[in-house]
C-alpha atoms as a PDB file:
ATOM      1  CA  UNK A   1      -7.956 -18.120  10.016  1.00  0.00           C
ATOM      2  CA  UNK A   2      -7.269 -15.083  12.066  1.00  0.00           C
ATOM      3  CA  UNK A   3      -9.536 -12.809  13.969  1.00  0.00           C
ATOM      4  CA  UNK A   4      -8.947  -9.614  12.610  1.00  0.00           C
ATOM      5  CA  UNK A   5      -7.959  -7.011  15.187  1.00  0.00           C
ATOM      6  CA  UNK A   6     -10.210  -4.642  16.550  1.00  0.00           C
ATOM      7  CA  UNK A   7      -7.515  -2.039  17.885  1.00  0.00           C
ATOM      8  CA  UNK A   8      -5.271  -2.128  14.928  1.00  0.00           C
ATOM      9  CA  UNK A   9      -8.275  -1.772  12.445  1.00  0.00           C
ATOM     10  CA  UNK A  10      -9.723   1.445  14.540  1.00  0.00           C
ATOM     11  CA  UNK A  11      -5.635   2.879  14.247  1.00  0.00           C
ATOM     12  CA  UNK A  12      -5.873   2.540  10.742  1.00  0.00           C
ATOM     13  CA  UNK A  13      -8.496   3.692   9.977  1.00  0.00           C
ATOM     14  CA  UNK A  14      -7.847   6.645  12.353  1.00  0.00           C
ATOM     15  CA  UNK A  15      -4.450   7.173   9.876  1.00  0.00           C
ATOM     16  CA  UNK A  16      -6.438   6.824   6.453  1.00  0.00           C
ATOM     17  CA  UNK A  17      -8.823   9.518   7.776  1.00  0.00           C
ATOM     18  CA  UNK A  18      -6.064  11.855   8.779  1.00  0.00           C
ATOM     19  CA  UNK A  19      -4.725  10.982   5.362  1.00  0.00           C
ATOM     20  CA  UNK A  20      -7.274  11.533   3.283  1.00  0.00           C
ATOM     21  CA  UNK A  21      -8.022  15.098   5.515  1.00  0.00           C
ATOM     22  CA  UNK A  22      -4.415  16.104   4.727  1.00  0.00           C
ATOM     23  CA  UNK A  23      -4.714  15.449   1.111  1.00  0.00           C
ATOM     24  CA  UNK A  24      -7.922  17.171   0.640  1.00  0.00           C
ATOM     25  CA  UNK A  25      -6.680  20.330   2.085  1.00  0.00           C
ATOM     26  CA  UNK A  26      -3.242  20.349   0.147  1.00  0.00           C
ATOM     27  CA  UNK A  27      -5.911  19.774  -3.153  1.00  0.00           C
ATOM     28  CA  UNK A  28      -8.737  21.857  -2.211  1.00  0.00           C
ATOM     29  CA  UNK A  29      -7.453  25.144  -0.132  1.00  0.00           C
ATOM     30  CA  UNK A  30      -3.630  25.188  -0.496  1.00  0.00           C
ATOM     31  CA  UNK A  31      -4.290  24.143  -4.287  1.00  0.00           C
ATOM     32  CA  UNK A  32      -0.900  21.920  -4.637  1.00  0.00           C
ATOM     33  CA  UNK A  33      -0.415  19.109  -6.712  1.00  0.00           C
ATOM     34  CA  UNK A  34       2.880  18.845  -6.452  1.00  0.00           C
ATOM     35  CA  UNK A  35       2.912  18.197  -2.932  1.00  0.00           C
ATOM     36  CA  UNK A  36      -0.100  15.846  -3.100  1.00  0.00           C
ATOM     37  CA  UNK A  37       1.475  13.535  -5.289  1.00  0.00           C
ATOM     38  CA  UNK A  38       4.512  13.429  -3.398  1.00  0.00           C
ATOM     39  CA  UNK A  39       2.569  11.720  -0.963  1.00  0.00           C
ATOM     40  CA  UNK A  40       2.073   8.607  -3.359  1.00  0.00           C
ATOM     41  CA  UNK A  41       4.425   5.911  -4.595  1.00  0.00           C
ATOM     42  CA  UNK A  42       7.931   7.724  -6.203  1.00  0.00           C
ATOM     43  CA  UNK A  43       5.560   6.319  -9.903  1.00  0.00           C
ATOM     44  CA  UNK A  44       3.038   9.173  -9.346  1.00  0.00           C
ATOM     45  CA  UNK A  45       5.302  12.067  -8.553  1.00  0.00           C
END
């Protein structure tokens, strides 16, 4: 089995957090759903 990597686990998780910051201020302050779901999967929006 392979090691998972250390790097490439810290980057992602450094891009879900950026994510998830970007999608709570579209919801929360600029108040846009539209724009939120057109973040998802083309089934959401």
């Amino acid at each position: 089995m392979k090691k998972p990597n250390r790097y490439l686990h810290a980057q992602r998780f450094e891009e879900a957090k950026a994510l998830a910051s970007h999608l709570m201020l579209l919801h929360y302050c600029d108040r846009d759903p539209d724009e939120v779901t057109s973040l998802f999967v083309p089934q959401f929006s």
